[in-house]
C-alpha atoms as a PDB file:
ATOM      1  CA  UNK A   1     -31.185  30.959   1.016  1.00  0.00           C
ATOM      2  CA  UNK A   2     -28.303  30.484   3.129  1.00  0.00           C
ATOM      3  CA  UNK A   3     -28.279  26.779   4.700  1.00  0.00           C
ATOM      4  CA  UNK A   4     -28.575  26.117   8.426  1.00  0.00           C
ATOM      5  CA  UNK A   5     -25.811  25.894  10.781  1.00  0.00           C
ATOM      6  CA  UNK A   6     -25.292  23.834  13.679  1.00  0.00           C
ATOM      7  CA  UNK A   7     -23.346  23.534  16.716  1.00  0.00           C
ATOM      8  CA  UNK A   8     -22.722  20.547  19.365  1.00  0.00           C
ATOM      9  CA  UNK A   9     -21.248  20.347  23.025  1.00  0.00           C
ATOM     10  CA  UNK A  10     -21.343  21.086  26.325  1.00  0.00           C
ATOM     11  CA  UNK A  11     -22.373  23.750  29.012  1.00  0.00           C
ATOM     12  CA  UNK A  12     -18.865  25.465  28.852  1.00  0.00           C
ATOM     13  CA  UNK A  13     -18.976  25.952  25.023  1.00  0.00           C
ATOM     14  CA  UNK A  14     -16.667  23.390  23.822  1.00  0.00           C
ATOM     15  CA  UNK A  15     -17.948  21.820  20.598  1.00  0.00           C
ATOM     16  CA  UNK A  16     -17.873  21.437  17.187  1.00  0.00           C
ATOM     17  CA  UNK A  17     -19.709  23.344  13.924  1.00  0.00           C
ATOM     18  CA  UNK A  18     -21.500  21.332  11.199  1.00  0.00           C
ATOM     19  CA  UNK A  19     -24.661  20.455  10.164  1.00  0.00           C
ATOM     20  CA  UNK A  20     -27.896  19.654  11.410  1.00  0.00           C
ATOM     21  CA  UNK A  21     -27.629  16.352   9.579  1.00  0.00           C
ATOM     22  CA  UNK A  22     -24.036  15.593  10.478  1.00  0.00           C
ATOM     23  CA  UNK A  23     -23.875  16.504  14.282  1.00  0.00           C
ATOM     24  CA  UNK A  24     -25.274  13.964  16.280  1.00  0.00           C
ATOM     25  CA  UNK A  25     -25.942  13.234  19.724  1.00  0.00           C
ATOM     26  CA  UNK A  26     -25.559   9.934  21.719  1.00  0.00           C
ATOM     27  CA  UNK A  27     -28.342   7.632  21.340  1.00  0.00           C
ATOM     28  CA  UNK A  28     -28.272   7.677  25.279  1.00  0.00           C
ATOM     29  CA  UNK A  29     -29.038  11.065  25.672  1.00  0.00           C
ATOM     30  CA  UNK A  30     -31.947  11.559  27.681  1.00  0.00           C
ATOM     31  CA  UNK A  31     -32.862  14.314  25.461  1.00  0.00           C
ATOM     32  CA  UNK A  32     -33.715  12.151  22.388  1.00  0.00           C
ATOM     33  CA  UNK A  33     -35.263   8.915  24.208  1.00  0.00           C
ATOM     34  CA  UNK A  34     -36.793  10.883  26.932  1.00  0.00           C
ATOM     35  CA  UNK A  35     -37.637  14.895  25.661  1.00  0.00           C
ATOM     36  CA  UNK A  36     -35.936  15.628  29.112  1.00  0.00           C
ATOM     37  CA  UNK A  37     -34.622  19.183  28.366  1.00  0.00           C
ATOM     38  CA  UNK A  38     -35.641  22.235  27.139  1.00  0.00           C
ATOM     39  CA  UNK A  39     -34.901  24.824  24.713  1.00  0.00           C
ATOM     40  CA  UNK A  40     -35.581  28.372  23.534  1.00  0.00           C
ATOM     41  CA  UNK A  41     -36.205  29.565  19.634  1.00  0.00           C
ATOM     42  CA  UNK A  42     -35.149  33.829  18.718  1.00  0.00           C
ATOM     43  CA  UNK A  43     -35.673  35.700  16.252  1.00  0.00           C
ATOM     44  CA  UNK A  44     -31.948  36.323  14.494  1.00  0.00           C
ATOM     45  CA  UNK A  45     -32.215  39.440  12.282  1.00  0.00           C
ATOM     46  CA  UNK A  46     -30.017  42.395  11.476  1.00  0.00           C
ATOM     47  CA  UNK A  47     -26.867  40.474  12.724  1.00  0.00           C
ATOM     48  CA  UNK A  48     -28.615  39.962  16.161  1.00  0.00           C
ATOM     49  CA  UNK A  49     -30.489  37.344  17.688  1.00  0.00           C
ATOM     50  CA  UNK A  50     -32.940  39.433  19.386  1.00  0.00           C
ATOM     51  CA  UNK A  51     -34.863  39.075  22.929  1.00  0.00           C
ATOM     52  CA  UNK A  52     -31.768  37.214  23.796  1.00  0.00           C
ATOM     53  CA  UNK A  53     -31.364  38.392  27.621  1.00  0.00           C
ATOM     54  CA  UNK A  54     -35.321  37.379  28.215  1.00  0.00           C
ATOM     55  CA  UNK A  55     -34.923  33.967  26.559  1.00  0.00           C
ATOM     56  CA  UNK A  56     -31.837  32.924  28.494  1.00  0.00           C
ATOM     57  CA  UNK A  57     -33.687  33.852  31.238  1.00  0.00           C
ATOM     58  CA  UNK A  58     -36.646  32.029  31.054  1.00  0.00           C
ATOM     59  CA  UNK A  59     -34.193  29.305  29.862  1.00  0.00           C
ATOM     60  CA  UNK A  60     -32.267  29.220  33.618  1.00  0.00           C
ATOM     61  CA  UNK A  61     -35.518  29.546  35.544  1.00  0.00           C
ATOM     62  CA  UNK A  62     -36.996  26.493  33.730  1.00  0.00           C
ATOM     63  CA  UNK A  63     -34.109  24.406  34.109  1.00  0.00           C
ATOM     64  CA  UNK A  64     -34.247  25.407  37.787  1.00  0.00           C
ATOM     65  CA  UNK A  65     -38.031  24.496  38.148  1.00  0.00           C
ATOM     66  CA  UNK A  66     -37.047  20.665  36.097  1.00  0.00           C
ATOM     67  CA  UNK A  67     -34.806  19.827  38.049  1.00  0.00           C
ATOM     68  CA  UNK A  68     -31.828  20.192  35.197  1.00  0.00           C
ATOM     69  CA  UNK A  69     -27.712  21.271  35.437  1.00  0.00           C
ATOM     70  CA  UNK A  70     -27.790  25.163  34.932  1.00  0.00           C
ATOM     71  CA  UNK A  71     -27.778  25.685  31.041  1.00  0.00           C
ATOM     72  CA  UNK A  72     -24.720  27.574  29.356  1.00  0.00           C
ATOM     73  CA  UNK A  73     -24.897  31.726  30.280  1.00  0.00           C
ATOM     74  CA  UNK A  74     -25.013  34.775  28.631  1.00  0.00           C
ATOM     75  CA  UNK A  75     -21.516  34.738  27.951  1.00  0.00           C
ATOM     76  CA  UNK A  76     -20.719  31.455  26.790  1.00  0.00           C
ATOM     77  CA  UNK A  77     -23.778  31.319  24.565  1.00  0.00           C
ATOM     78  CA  UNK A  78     -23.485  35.041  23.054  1.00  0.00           C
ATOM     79  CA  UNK A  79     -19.852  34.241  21.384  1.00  0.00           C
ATOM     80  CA  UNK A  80     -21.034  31.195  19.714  1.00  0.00           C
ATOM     81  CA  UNK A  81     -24.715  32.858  18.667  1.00  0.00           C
ATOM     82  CA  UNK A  82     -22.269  35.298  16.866  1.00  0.00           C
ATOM     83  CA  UNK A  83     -20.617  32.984  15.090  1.00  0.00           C
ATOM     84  CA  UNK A  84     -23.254  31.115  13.784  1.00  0.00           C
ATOM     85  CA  UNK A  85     -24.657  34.244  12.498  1.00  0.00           C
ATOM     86  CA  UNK A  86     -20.935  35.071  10.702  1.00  0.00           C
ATOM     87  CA  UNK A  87     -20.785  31.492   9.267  1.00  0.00           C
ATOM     88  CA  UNK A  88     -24.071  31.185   8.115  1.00  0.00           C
ATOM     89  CA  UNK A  89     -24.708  34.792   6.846  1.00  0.00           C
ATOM     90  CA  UNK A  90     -28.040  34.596   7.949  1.00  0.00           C
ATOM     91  CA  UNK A  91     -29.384  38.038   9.153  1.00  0.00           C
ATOM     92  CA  UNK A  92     -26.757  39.971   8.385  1.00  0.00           C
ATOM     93  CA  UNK A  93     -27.382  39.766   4.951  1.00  0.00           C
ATOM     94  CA  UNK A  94     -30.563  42.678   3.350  1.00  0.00           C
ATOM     95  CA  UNK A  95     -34.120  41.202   4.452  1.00  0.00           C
ATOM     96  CA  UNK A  96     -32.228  38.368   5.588  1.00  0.00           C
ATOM     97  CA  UNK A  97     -33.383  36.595   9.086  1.00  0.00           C
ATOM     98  CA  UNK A  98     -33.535  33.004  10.997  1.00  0.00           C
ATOM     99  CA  UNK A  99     -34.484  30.864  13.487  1.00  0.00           C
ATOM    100  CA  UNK A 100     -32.043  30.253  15.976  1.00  0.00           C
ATOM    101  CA  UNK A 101     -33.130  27.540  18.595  1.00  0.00           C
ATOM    102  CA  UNK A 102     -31.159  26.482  21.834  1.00  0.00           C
ATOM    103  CA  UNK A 103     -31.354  23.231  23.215  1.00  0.00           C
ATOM    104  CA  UNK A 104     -30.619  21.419  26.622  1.00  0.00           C
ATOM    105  CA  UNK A 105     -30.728  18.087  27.749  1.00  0.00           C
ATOM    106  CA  UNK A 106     -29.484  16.222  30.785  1.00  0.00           C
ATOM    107  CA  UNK A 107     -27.496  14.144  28.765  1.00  0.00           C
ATOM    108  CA  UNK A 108     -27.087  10.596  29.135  1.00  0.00           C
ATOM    109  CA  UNK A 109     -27.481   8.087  31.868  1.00  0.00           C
ATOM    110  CA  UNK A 110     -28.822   4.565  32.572  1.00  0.00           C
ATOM    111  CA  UNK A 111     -31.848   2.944  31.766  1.00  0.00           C
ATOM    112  CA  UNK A 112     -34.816   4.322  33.540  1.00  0.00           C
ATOM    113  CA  UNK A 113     -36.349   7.846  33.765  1.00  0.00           C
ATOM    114  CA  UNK A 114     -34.754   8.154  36.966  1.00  0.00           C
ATOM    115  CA  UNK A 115     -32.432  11.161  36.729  1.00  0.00           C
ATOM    116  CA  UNK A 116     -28.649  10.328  36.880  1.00  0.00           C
ATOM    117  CA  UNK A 117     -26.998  11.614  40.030  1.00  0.00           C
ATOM    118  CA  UNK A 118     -23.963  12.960  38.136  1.00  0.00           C
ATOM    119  CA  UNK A 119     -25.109  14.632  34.793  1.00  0.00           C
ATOM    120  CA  UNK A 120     -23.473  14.889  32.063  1.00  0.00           C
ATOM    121  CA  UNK A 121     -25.200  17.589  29.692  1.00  0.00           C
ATOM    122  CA  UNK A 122     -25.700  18.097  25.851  1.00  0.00           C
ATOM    123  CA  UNK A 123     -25.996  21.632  24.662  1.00  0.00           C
ATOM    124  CA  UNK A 124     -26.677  22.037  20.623  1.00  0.00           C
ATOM    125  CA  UNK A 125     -27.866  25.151  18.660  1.00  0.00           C
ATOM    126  CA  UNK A 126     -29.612  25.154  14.875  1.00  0.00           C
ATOM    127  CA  UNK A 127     -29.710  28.422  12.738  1.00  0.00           C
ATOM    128  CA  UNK A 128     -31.944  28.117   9.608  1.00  0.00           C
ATOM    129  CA  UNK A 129     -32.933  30.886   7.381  1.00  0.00           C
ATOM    130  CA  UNK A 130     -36.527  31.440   8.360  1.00  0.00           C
ATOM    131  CA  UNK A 131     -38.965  34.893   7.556  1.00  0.00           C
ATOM    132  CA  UNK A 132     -41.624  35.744  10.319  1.00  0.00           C
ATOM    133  CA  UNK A 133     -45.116  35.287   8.987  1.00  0.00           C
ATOM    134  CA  UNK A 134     -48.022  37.504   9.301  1.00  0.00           C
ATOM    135  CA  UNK A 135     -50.009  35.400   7.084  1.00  0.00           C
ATOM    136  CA  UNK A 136     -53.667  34.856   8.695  1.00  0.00           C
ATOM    137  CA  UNK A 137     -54.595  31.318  10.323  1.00  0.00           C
ATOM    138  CA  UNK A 138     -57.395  29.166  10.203  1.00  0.00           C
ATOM    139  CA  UNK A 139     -57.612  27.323  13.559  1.00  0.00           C
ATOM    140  CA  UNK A 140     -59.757  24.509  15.372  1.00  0.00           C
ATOM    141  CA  UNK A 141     -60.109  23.586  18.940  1.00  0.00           C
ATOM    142  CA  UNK A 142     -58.137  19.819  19.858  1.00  0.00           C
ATOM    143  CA  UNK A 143     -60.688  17.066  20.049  1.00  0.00           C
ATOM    144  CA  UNK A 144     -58.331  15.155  22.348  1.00  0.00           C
ATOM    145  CA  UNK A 145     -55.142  17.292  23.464  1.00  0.00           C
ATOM    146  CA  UNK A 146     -55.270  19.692  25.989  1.00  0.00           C
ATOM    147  CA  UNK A 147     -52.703  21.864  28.346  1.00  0.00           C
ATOM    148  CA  UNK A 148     -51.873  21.124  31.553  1.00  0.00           C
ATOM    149  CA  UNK A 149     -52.708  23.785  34.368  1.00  0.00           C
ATOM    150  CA  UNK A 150     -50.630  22.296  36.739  1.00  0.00           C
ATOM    151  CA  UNK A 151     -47.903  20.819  35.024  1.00  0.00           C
ATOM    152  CA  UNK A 152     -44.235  22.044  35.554  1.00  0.00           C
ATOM    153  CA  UNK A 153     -43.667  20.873  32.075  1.00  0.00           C
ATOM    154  CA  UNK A 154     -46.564  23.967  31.050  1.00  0.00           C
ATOM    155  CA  UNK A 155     -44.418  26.087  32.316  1.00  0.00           C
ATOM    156  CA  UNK A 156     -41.264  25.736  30.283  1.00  0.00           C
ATOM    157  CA  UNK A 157     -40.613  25.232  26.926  1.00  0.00           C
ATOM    158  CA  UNK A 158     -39.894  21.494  26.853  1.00  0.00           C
ATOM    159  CA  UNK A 159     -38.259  19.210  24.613  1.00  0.00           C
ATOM    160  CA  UNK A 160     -41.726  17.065  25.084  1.00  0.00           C
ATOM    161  CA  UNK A 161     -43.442  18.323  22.023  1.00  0.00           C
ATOM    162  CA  UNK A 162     -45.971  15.244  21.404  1.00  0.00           C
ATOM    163  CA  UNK A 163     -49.593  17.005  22.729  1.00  0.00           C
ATOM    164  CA  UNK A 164     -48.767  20.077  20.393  1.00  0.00           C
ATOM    165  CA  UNK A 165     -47.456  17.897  17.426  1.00  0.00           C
ATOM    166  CA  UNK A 166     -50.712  15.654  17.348  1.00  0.00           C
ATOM    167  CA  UNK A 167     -53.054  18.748  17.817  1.00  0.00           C
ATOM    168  CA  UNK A 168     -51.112  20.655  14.487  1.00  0.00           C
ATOM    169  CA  UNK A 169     -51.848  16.757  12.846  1.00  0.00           C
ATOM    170  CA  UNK A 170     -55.496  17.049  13.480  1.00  0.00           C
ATOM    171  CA  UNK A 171     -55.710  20.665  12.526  1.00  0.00           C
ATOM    172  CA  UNK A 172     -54.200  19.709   8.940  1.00  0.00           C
ATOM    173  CA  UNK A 173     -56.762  16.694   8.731  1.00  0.00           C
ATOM    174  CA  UNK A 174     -59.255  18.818   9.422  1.00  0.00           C
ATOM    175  CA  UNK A 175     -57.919  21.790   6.563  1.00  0.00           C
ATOM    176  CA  UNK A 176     -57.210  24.273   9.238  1.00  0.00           C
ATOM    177  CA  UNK A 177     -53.386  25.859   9.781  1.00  0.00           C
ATOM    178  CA  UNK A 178     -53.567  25.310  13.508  1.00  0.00           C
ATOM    179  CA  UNK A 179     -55.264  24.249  16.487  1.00  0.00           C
ATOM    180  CA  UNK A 180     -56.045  25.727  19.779  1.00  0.00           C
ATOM    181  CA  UNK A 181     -55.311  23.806  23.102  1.00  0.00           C
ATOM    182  CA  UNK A 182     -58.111  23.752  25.817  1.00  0.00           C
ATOM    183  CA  UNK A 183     -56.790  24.321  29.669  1.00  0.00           C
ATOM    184  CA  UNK A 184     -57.507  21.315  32.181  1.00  0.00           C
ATOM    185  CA  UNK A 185     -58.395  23.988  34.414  1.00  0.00           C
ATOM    186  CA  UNK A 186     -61.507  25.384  31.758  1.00  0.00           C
ATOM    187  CA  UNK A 187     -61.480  27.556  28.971  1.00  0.00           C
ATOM    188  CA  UNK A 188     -58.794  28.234  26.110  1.00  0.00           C
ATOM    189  CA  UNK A 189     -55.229  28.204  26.495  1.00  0.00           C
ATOM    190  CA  UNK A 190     -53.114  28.495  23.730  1.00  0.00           C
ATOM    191  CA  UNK A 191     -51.988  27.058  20.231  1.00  0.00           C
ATOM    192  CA  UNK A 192     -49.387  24.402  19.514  1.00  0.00           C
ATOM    193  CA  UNK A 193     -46.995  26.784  19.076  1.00  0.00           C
ATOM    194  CA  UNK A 194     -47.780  29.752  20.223  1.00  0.00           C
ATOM    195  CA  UNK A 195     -49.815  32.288  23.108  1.00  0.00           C
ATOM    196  CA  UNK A 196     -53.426  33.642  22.027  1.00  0.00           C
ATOM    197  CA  UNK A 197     -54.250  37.001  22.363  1.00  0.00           C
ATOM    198  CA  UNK A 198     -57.745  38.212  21.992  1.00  0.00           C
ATOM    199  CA  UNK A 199     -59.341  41.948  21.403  1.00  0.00           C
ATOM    200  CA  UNK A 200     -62.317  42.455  23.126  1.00  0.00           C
ATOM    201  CA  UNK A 201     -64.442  45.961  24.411  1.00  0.00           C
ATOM    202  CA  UNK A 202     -61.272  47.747  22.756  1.00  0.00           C
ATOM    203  CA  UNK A 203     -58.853  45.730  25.110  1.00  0.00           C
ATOM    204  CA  UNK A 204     -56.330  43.081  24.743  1.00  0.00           C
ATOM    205  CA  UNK A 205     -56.644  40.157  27.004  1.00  0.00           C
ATOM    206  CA  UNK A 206     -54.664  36.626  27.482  1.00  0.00           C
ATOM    207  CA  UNK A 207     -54.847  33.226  28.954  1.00  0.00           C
ATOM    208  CA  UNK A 208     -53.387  33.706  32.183  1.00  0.00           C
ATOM    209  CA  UNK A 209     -50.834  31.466  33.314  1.00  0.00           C
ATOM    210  CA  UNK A 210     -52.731  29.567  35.505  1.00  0.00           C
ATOM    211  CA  UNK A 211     -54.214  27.745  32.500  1.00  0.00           C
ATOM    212  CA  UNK A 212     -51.041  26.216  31.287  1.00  0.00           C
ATOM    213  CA  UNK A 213     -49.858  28.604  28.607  1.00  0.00           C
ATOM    214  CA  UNK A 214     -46.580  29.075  28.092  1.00  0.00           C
ATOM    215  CA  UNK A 215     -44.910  32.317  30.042  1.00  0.00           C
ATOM    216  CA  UNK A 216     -43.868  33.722  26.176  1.00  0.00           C
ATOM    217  CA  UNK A 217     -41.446  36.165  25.662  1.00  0.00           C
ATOM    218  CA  UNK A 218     -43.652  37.917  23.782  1.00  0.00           C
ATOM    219  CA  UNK A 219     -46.549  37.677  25.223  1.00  0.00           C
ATOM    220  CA  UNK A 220     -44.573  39.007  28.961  1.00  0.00           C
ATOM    221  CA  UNK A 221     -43.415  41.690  26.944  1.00  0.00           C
ATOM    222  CA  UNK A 222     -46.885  43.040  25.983  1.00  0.00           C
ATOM    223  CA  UNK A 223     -47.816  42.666  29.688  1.00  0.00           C
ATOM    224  CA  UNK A 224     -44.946  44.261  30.660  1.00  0.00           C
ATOM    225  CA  UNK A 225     -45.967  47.475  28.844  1.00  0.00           C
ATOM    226  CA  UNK A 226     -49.518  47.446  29.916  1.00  0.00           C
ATOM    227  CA  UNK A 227     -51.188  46.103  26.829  1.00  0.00           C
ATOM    228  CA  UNK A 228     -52.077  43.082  27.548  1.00  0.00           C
ATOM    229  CA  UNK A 229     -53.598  41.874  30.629  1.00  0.00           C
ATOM    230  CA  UNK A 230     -54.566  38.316  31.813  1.00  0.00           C
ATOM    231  CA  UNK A 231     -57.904  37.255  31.167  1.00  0.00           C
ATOM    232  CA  UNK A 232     -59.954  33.736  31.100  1.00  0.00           C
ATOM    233  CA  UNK A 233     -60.692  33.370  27.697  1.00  0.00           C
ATOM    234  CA  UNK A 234     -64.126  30.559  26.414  1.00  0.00           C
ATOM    235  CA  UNK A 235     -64.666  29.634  23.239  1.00  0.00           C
ATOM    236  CA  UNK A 236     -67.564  31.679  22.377  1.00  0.00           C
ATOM    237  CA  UNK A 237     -66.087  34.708  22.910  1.00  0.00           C
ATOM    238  CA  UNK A 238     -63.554  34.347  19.866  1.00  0.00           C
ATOM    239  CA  UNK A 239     -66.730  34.458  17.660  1.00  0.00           C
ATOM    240  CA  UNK A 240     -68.010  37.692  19.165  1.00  0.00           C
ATOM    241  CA  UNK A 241     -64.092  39.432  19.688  1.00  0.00           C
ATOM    242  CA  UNK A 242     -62.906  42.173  17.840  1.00  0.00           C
ATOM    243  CA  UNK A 243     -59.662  40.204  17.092  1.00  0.00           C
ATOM    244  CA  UNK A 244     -58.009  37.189  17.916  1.00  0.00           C
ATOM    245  CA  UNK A 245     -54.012  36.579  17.726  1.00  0.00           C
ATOM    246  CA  UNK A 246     -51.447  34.027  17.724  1.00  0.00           C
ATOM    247  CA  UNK A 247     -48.185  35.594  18.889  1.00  0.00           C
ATOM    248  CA  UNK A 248     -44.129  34.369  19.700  1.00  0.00           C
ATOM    249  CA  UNK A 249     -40.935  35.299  19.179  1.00  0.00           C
ATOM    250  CA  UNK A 250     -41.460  34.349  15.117  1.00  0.00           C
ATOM    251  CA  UNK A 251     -45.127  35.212  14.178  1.00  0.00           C
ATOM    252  CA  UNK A 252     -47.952  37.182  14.409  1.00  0.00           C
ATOM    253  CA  UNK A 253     -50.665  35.824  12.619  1.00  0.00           C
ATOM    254  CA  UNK A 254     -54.487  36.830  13.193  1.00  0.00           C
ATOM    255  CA  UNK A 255     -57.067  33.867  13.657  1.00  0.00           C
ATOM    256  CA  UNK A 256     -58.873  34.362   9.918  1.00  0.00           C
ATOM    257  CA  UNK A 257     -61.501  31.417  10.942  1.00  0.00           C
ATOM    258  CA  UNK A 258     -62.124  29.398  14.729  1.00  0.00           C
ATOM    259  CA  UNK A 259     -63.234  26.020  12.958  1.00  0.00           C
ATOM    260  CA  UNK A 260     -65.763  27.385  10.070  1.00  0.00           C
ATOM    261  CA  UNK A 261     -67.014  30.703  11.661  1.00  0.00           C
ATOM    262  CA  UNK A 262     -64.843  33.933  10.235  1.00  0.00           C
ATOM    263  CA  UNK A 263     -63.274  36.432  12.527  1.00  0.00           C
ATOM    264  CA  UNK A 264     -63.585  39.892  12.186  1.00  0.00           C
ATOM    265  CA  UNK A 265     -60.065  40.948  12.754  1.00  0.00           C
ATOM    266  CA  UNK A 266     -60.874  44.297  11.856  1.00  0.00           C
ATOM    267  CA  UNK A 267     -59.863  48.160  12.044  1.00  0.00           C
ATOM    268  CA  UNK A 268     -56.585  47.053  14.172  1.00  0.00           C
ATOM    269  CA  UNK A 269     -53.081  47.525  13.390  1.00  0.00           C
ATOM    270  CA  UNK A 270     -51.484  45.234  10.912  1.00  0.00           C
ATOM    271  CA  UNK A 271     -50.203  42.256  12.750  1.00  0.00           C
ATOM    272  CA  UNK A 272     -46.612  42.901  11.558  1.00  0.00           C
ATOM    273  CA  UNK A 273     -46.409  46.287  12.643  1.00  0.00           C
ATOM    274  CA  UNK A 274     -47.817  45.665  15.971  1.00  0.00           C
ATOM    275  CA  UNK A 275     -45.304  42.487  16.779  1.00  0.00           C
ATOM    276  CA  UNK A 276     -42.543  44.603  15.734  1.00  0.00           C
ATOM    277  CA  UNK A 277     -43.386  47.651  18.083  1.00  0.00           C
ATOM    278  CA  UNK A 278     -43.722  44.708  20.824  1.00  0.00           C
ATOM    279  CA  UNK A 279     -40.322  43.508  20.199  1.00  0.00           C
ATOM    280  CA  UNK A 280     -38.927  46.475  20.466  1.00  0.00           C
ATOM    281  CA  UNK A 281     -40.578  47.282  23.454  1.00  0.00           C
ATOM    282  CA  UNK A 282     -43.147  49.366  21.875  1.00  0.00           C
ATOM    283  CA  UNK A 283     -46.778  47.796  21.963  1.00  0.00           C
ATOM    284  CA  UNK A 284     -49.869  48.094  19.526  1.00  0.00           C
ATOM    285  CA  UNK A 285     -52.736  50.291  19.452  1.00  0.00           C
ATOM    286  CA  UNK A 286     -55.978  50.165  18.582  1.00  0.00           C
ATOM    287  CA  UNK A 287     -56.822  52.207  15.139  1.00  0.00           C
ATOM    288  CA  UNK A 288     -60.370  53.716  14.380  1.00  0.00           C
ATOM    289  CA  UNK A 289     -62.365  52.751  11.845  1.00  0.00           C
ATOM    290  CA  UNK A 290     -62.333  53.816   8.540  1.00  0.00           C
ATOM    291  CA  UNK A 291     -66.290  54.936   9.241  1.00  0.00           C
ATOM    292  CA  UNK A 292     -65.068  57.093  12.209  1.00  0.00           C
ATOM    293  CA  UNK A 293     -62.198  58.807  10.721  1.00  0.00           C
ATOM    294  CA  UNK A 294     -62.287  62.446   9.473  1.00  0.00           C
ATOM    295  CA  UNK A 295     -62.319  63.159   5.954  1.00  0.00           C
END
């Protein structure tokens, strides 16, 4: 497995290559003591890092909505996503694919969480071998941890990671894979990681924005096509669905158990086949059952 490659610098693309563990950033940098920044993770496969154009997108519309400098554009960020791809020979190579994240932070400043008024920004990128998974997923619900409906931070993908990390911790204590995030607005949201999609009446329904979940790549590209439309979703009605999803640019892996009750996840497209027609702007269908069909 080929080992991940990093990159450190600024907003114009001047940097330096190396390694996660030998690039470093300032211990100023509002990104590490404060998570104030943001950043985007694509699928790199085939020698491309795909989805690219919708990710940077969503990536200067967040940093508009925070507040933050303008991050690095298309064409300062394809050049070097290319080259991490030729150094690290990760995608390009047969079944080969990664993980490439994007970060951006305001960069440093003085003491305080007041934003300076002249920023100086850190832009760093990490490409690590890394498979999409398909695998299925037991989840709970968050005893304590729940997504904000208002929040501008619910609407971009924020360095501030700490709500999903301790909901993932109590998931693991409690021998489940994942956990599901309630809405402060009522109802289900998402997981720590990723958007829910649920099946129900033959249909394909998610979270709507309003409740805090993340505006996915993904998940806009299913809505995009018609798919998927946007739904309130309780927690009873994961017991009683046809199937139940958790979808990104990465994974699609179908809920196997919601705390100890089993899904029925049945007579549907496999989850890898259906996330790959998504990405490339395809969508899934529903397939009859194995009692209907002729023959």
């Amino acid at each position: 497995m080929s080992d991940p490659i990093a990159w450190l610098g600024d907003g114009t693309g001047q940097g330096r290559w190396g390694t996660p563990q030998t690039l470093t950033l300032p211990i100023s940098d509002r990104g590490l003591l404060l998570a104030d920044g943001l950043f985007e993770t694509l699928l790199v496969e085939a020698g491309q890092a795909w989805l690219l154009d919708e990710h940077l997108a969503r990536w200067q519309s967040s940093a508009m909505l925070l507040g933050l400098p303008p991050p690095p554009v298309a064409a300062t960020v394809k050049p070097l996503i290319a080259a991490a791809i030729e150094r690290s020979g990760i995608g390009t190579a047969q079944g080969g694919s990664g993980a490439l994240r994007l970060n951006w932070s305001r960069g440093s400043g003085a003491r305080g969480i007041d934003p300076p008024r002249i920023s100086s920004p850190s832009f760093w990128l990490q490409l690590s071998a890394s498979k999409p998974c398909f695998e299925p997923v037991r989840v709970i619900v968050s005893p304590t941890e729940t997504r904000s409906a208002s929040s501008l931070l619910s609407r971009c993908k924020s360095l501030a990671y700490g709500a999903s990390i301790q909901a993932r911790r109590q998931a693991l204590e409690a021998g489940a894979d994942d956990a599901l995030l309630n809405s402060s607005a009522g109802g289900l949201c998402c997981s720590t990681s990723a958007n829910l999609l649920v099946c129900r009446g033959g249909s394909w329904i998610t979270p709507p924005l309003s409740s805090g979940c993340l505006p996915g790549v993904m998940r806009q590209r299913g809505l995009e096509t018609g798919l998927i439309t946007e739904c309130d979703v309780q927690k009873p009605e994961l017991l009683t669905c046809d199937a139940a999803w958790l979808i990104n640019s990465l994974n699609c892996r179908p809920i196997s158990h919601f705390h100890d009750a089993k899904l029925k996840n049945s007579h549907w497209e496999d989850p890898e086949t259906a996330w790959r027609r998504l990405l490339t702007a395809g969508g899934f269908k529903h397939l009859k059952s194995a009692e209907s069909s002729p023959g």
